[in-house]
N, C-alpha and C. Protein backbone atom coordinates (compact mmCIF):
# COMPACT_ATOMS: atom_id res chain seq x y z
N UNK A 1 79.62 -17.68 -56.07
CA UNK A 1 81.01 -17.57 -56.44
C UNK A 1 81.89 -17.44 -55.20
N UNK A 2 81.28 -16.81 -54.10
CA UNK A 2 82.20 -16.33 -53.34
C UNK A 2 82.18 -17.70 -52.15
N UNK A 3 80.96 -18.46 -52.19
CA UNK A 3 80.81 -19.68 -51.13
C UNK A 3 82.14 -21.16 -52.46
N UNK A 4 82.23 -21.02 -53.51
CA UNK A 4 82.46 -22.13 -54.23
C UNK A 4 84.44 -21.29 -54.08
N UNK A 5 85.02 -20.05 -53.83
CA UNK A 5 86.17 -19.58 -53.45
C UNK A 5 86.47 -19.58 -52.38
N UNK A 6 85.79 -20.03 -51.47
CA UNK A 6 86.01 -20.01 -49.86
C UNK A 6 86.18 -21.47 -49.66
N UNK A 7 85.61 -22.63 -50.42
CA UNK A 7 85.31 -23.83 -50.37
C UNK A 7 86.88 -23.99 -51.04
N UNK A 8 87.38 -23.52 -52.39
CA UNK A 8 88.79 -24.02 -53.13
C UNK A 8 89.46 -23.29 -51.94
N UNK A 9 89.37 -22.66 -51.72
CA UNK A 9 90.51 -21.80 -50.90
C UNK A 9 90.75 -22.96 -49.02
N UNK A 10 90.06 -23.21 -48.27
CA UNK A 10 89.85 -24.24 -47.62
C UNK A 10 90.20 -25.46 -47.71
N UNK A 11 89.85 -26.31 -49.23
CA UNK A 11 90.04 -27.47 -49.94
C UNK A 11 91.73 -27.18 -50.05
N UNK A 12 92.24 -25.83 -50.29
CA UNK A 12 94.20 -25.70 -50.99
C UNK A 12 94.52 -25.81 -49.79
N UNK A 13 94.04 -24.93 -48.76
CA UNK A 13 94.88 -25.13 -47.34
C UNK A 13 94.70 -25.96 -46.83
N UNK A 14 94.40 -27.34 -46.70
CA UNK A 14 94.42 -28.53 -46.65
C UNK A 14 95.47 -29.25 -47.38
N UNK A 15 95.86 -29.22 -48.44
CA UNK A 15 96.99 -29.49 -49.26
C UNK A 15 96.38 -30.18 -50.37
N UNK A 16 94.99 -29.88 -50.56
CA UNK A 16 94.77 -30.86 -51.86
C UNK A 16 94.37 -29.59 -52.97
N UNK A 17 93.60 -30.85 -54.02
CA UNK A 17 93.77 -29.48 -55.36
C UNK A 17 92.26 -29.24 -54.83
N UNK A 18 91.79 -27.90 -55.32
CA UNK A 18 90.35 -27.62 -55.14
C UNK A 18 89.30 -28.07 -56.35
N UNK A 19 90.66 -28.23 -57.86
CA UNK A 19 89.45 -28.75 -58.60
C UNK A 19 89.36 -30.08 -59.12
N UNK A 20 90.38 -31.14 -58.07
CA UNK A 20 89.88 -32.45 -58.19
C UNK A 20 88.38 -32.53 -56.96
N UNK A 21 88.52 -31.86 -56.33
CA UNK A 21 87.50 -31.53 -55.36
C UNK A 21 86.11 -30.81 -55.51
N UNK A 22 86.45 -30.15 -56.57
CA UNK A 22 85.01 -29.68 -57.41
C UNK A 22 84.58 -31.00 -57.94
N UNK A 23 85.38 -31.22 -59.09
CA UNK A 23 85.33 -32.59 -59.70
C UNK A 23 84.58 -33.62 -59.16
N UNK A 24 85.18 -34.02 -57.90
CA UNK A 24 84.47 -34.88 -57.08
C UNK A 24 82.81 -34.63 -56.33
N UNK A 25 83.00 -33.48 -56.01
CA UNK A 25 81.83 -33.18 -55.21
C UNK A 25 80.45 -32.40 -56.36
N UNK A 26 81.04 -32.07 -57.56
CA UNK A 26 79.61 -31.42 -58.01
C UNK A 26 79.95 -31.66 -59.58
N UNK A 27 80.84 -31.86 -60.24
CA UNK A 27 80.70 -33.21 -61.45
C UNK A 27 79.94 -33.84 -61.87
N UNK A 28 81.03 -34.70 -60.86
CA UNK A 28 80.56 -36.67 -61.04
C UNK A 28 79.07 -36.89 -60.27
N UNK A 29 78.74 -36.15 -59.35
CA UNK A 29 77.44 -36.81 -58.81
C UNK A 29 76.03 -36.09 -59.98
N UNK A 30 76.72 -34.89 -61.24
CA UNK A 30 75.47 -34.73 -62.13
C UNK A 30 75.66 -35.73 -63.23
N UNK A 31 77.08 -36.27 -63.65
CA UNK A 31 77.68 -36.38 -64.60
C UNK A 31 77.10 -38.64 -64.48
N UNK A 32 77.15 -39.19 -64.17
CA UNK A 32 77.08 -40.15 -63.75
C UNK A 32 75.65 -40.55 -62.90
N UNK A 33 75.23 -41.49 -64.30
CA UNK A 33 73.63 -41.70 -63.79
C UNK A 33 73.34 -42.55 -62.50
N UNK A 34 73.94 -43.47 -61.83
CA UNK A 34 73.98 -44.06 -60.68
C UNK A 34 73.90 -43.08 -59.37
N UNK A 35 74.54 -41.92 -59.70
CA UNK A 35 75.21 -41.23 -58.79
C UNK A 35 74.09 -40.24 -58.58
N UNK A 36 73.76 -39.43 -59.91
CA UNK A 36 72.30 -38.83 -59.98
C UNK A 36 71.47 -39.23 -60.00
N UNK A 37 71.03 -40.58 -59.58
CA UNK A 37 69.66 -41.13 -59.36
C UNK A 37 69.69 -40.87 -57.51
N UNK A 38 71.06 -41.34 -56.94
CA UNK A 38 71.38 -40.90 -55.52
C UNK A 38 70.95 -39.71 -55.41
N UNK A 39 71.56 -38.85 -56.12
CA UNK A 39 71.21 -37.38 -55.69
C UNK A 39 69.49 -36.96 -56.08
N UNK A 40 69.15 -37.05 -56.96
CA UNK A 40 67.79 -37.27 -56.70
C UNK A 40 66.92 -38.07 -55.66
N UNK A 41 67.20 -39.08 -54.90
CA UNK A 41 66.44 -40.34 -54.07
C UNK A 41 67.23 -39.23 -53.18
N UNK A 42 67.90 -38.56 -52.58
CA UNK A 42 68.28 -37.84 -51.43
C UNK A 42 67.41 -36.34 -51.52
N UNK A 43 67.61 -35.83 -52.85
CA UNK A 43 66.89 -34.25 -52.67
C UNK A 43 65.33 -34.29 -52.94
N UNK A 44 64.81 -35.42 -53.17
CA UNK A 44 63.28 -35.13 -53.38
C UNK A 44 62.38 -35.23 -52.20
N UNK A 45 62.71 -35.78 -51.11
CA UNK A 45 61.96 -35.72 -50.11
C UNK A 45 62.53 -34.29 -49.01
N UNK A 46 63.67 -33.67 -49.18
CA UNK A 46 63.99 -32.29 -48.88
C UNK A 46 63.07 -31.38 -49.91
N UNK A 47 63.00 -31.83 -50.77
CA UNK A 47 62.36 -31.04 -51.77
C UNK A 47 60.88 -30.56 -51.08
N UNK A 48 60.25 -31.43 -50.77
CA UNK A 48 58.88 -31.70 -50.84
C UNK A 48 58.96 -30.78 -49.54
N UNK A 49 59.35 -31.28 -48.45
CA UNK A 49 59.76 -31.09 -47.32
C UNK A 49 59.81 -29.37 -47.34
N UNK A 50 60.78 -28.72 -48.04
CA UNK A 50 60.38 -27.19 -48.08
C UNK A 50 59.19 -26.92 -48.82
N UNK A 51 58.41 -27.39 -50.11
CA UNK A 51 57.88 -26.72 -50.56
C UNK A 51 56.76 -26.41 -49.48
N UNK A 52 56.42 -27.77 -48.56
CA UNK A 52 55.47 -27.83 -47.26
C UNK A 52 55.74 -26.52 -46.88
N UNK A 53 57.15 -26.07 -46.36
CA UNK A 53 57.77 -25.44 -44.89
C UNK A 53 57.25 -23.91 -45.71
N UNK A 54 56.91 -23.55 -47.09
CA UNK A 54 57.17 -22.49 -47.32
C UNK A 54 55.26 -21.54 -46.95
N UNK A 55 54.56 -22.79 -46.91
CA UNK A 55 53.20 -21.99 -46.72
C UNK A 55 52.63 -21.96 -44.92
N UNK A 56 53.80 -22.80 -44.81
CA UNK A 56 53.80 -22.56 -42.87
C UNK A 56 54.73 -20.99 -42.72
N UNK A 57 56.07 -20.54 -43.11
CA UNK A 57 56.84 -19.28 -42.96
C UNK A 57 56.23 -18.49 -43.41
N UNK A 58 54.96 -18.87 -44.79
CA UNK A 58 54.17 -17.35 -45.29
C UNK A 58 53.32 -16.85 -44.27
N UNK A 59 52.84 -18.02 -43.98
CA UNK A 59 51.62 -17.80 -42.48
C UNK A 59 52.44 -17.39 -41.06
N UNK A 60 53.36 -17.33 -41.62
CA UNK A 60 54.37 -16.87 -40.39
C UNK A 60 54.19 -17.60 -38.77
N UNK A 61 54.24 -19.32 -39.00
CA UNK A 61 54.59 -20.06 -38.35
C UNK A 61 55.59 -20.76 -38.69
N UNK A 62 56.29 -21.45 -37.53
CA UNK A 62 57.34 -21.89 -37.66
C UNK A 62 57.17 -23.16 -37.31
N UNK A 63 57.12 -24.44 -38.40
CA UNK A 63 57.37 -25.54 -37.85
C UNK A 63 58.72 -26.51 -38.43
N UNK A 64 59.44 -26.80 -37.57
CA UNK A 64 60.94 -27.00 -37.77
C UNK A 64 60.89 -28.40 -37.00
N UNK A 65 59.58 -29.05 -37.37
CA UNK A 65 59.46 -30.59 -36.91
C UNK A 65 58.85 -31.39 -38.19
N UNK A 66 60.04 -30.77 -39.42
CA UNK A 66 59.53 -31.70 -40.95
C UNK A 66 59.68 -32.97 -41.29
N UNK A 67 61.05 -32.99 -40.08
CA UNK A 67 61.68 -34.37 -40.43
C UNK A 67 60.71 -35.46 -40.04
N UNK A 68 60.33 -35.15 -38.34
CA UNK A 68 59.35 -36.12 -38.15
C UNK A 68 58.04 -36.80 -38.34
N UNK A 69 57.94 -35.20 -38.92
CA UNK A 69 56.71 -35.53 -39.98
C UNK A 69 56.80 -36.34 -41.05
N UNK A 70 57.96 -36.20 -41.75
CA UNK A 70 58.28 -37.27 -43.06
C UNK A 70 58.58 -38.43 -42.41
N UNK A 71 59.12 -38.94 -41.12
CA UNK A 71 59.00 -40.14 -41.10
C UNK A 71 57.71 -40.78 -40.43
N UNK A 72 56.73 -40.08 -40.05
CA UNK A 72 55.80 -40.74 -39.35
C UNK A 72 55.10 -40.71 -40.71
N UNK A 73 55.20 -40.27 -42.13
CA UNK A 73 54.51 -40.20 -42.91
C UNK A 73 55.31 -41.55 -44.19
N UNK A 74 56.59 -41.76 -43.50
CA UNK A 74 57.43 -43.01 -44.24
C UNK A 74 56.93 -44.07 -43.24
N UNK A 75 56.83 -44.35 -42.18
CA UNK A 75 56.20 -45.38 -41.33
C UNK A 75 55.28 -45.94 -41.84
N UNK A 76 53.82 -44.63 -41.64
CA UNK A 76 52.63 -45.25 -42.43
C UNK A 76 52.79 -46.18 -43.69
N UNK A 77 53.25 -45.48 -44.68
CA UNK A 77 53.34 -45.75 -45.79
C UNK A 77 54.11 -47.39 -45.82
N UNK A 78 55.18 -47.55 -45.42
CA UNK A 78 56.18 -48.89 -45.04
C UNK A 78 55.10 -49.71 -44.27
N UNK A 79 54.24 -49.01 -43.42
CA UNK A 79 53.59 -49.74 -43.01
C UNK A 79 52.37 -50.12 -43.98
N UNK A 80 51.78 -49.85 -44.57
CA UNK A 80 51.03 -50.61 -46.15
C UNK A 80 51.78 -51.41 -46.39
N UNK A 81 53.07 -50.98 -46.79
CA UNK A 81 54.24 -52.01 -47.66
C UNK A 81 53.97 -53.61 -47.43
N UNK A 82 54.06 -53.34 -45.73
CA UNK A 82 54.53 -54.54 -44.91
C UNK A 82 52.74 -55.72 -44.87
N UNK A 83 51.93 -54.54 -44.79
CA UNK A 83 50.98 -54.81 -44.58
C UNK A 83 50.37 -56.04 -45.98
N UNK A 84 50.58 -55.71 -47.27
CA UNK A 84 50.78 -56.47 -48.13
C UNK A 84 51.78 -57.49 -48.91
N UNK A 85 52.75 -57.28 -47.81
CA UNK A 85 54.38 -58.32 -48.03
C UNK A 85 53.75 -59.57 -48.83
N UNK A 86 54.88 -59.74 -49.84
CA UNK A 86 54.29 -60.86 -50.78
C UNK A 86 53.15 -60.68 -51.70
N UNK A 87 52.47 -59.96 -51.70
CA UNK A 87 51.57 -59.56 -52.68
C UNK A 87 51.91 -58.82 -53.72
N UNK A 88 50.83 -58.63 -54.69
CA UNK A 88 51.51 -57.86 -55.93
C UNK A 88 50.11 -56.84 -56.51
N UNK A 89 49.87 -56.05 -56.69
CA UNK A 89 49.03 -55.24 -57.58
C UNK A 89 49.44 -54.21 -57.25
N UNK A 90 48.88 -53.27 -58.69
CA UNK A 90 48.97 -51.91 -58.49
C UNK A 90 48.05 -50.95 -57.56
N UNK A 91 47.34 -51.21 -56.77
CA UNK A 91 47.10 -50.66 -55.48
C UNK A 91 47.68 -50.10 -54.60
N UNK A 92 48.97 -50.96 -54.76
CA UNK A 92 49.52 -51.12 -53.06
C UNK A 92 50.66 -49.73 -52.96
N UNK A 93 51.08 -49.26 -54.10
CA UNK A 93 51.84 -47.90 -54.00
C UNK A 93 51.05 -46.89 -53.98
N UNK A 94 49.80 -46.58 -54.66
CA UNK A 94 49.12 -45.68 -54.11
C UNK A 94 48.49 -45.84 -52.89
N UNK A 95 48.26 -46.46 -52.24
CA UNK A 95 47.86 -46.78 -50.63
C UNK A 95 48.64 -46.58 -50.10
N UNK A 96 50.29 -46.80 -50.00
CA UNK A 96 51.31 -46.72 -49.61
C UNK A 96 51.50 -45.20 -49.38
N UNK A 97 51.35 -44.17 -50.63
CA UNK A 97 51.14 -42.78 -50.82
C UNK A 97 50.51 -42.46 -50.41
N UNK A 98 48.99 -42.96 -49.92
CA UNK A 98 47.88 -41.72 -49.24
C UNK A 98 48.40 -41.95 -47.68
N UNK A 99 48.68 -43.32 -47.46
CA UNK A 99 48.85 -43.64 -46.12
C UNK A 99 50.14 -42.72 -45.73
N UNK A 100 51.09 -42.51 -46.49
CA UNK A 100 52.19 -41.87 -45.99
C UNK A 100 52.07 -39.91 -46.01
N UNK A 101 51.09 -39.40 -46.83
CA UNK A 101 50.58 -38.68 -46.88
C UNK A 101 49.29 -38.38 -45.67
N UNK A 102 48.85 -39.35 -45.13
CA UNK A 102 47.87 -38.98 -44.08
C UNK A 102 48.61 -38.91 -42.68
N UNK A 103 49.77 -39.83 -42.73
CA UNK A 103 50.67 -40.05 -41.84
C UNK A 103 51.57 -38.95 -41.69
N UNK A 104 51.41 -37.84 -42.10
CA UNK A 104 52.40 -36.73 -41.85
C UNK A 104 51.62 -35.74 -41.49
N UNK A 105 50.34 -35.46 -42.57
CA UNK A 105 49.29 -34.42 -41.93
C UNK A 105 49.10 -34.87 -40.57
N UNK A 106 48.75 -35.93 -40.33
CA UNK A 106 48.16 -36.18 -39.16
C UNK A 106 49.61 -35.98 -38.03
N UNK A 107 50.75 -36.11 -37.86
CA UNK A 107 51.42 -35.55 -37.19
C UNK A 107 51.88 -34.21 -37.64
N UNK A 108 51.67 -33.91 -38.25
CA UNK A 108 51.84 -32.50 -38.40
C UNK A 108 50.65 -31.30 -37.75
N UNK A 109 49.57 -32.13 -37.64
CA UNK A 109 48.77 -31.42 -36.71
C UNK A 109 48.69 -31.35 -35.53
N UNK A 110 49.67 -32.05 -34.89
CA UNK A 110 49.81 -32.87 -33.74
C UNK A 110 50.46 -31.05 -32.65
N UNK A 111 51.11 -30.47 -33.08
CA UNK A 111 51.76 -29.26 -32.68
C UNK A 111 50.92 -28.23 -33.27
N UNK A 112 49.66 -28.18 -34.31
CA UNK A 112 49.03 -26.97 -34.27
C UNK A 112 47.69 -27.26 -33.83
N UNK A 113 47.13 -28.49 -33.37
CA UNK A 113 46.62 -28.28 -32.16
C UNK A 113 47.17 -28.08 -31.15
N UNK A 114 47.80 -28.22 -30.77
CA UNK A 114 48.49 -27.80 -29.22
C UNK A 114 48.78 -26.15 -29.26
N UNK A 115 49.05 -25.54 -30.57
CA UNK A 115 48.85 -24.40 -30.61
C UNK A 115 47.84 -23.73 -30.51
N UNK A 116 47.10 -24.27 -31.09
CA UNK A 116 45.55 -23.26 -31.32
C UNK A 116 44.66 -23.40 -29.91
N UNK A 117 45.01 -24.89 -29.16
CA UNK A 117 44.24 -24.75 -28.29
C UNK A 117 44.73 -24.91 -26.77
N UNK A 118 45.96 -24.61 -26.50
CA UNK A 118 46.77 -24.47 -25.39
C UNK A 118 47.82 -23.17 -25.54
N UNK A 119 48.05 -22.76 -26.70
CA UNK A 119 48.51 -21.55 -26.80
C UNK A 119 50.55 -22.12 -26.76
N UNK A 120 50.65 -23.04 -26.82
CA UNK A 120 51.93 -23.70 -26.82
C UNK A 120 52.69 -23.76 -28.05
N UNK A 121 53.58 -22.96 -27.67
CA UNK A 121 54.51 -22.97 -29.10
C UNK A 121 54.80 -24.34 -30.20
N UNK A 122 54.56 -23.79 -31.34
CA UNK A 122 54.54 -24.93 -32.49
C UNK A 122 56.13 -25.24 -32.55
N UNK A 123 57.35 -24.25 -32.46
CA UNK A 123 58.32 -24.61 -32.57
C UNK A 123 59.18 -25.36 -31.96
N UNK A 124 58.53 -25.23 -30.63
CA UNK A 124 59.25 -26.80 -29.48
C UNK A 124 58.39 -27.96 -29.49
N UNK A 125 57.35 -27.83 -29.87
CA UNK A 125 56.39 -29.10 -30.01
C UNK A 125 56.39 -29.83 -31.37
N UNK A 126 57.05 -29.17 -32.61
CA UNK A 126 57.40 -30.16 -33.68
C UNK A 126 58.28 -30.22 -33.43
N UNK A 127 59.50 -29.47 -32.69
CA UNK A 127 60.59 -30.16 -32.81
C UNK A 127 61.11 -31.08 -31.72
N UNK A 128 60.06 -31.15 -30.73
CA UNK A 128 60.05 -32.14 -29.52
C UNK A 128 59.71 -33.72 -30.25
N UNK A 129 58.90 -33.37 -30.97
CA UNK A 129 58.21 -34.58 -31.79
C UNK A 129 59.03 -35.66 -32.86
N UNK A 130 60.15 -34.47 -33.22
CA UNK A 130 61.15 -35.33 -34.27
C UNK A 130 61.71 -36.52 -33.34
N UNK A 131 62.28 -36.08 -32.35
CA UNK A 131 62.49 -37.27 -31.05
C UNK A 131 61.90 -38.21 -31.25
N UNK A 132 60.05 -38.36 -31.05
CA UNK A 132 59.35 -39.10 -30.74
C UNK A 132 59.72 -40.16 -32.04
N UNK A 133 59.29 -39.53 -33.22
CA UNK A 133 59.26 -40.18 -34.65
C UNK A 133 60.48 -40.71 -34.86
N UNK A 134 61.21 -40.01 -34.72
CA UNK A 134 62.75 -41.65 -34.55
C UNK A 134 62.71 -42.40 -33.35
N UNK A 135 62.09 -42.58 -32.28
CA UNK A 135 62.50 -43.52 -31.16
C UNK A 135 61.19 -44.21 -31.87
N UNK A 136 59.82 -43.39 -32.06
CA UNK A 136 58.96 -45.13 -32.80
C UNK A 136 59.01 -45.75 -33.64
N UNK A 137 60.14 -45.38 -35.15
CA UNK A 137 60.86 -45.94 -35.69
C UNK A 137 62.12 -46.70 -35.80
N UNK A 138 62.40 -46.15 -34.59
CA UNK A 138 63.70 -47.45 -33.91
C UNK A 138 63.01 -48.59 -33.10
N UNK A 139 61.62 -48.30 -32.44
CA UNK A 139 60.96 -49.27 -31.88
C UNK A 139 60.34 -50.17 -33.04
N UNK A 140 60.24 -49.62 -34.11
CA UNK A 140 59.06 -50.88 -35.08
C UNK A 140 60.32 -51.84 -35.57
N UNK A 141 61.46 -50.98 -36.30
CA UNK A 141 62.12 -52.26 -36.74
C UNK A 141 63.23 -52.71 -36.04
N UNK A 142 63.36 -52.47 -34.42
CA UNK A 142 63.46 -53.60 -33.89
C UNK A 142 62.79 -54.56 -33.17
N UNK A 143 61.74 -54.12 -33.17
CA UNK A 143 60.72 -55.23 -32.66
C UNK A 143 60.12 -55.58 -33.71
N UNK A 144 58.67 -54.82 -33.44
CA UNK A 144 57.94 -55.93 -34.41
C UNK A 144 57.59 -55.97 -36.04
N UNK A 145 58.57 -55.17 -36.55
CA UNK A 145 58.38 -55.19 -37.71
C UNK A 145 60.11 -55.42 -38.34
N UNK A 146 60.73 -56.24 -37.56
CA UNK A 146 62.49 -57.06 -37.46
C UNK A 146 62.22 -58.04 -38.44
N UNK A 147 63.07 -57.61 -39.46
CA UNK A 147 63.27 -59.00 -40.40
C UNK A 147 63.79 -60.26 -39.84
N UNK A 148 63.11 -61.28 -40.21
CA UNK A 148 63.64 -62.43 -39.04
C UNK A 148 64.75 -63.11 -40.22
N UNK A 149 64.79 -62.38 -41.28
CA UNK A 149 66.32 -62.91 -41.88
C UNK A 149 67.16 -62.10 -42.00
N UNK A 150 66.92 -60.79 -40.99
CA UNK A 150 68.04 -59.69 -41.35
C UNK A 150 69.27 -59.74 -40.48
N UNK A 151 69.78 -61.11 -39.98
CA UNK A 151 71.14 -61.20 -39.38
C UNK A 151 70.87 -60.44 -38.24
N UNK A 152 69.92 -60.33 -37.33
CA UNK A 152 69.70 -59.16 -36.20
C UNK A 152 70.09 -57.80 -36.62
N UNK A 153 70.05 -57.29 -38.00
CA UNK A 153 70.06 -56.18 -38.05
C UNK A 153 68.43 -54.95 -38.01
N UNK A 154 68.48 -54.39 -38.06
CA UNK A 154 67.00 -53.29 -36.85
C UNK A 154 67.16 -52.75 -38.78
N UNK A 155 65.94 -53.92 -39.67
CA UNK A 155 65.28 -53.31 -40.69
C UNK A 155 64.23 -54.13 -40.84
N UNK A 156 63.55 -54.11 -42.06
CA UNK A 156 62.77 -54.87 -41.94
C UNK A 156 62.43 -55.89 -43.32
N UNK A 157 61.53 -56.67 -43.37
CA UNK A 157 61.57 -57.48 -44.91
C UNK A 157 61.53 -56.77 -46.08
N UNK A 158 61.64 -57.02 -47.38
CA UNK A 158 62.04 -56.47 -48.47
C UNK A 158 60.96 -56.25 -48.93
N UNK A 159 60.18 -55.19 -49.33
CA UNK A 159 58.93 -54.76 -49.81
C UNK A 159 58.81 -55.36 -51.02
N UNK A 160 57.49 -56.00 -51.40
CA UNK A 160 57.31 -56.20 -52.78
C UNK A 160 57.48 -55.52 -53.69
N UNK A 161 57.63 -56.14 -54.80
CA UNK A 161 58.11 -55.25 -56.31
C UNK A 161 57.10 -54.32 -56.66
N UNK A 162 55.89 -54.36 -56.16
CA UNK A 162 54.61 -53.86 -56.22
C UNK A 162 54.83 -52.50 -55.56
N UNK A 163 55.40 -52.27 -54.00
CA UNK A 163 55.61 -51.39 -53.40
C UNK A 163 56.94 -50.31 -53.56
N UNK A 164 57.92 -50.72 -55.14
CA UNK A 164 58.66 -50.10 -55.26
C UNK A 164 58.40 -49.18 -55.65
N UNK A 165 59.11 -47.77 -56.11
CA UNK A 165 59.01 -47.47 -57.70
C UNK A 165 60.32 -47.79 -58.71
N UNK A 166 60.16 -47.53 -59.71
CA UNK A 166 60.80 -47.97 -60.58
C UNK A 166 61.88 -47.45 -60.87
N UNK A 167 63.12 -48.12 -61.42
CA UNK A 167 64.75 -47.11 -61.28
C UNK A 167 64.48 -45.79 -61.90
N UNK A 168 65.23 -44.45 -62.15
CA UNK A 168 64.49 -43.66 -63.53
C UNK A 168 65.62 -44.03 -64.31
N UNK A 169 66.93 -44.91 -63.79
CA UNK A 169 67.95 -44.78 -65.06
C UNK A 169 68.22 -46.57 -65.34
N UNK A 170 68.40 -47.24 -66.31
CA UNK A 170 68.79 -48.39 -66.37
C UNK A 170 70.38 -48.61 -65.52
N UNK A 171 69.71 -49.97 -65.03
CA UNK A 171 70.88 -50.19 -63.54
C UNK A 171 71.06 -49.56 -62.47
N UNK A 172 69.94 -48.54 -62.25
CA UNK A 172 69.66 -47.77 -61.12
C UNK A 172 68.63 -48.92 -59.97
C-alpha cells in the first residue's frame, strides 16, 4: 500500500493522473491476453531463476551470476534449435530442454569449483561470468550462428515449429 502511494503520489507530481497510470501499468498487462502472455514469457524465466537462487541463500552462498547462467543455458538449448534447423519431430524441444538445462548447471559450477577448490569467492566469479555469457552470445549471433537473411542484423535463423512452444492464448 505504502510502495503503490508513493508510486500515485510521484506519478501526481509529475502532472499526470496516478490512476490512468495504475490502469496502464498493472490492469491492462493482467486484463488483456496478448499482454499477459508478455508478462508471463518475461516472469517465468525470473521465476525459475529465484526458485534456483533460494537453495544457494539457504546454504548461505551467494551466487548473483543467474543471469549468465540462464543464458549459457539459452545458448545450449538455441543451440539444439539451430542444430536441427528445418527439421521437425518431437524430440527436438526436449533436447533443447536438457541441453539448456545442462548448459546452466554446467556454468553454474563453473564459480563453485573455483570455490571449493581455490577458496575464491563465488560472488565475483558468477558475477564476473555474466560478462563472459553475454560477450559469447554477442559472439555466436554475430558470427557464426548470423542469419544470412537477417538484413545484417546480430540474430539468428527462425527455429523450427518443432523447437517452439506453443502460444497459451489464441493469437499469442
Amino acid at each position: 500500500a505504502v510502495a503503490l502511494a508513493t508510486g500515485g503520489l510521484i506519478v501526481a507530481l509529475l502532472g499526470k493522473s496516478p490512476v490512468v497510470a495504475f490502469k496502464v501499468y498493472l490492469r491492462d498487462p493482467l486484463t488483456d491476453p496478448w499482454a499477459l502472455q508478455e508478462v508471463l514469457l518475461t516472469a517465468t524465466p525470473l521465476s525459475l531463476i529465484a526458485i534456483g537462487l533460494v537453495f544457494c541463500f539457504r546454504a548461505n552462498r551467494w551466487n548473483i551470476g543467474a543471469e549468465g547462467q540462464m543464458l549459457v543455458g539459452a545458448i545450449c538449448g538455441g543451440g539444439v534449435a539451430l542444430l536441427f534447423l528445418g527439421q521437425s519431430g518431437f524430440h527436438i524441444l526436449p533436447l533443447m530442454l536438457l541441453a539448456g538445462m545442462g548448459g546452466g548447471l554446467s556454468y553454474a559450477a563453473i564459480p563453485a569449483w573455483l570455490r571449493v577448490r581455490y577458496g575464491i569467492s563465488e560472488i565475483l566469479t558468477s558475477l564476473m561470468l555474466v560478462y563472459v555469457a553475454e560477450l559469447l552470445l554477442d559472439y555466436l549471433v554475430r558470427g557464426p550462428w548470423r542469419d544470412p537473411k537477417g538484413f545484417n542484423f546480430p540474430q539468428t535463423p527462425s527455429f523450427s515449429e518443432s523447437a517452439l512452444l506453443s502460444p497459451f492464448f489464441e493469437g499469442g
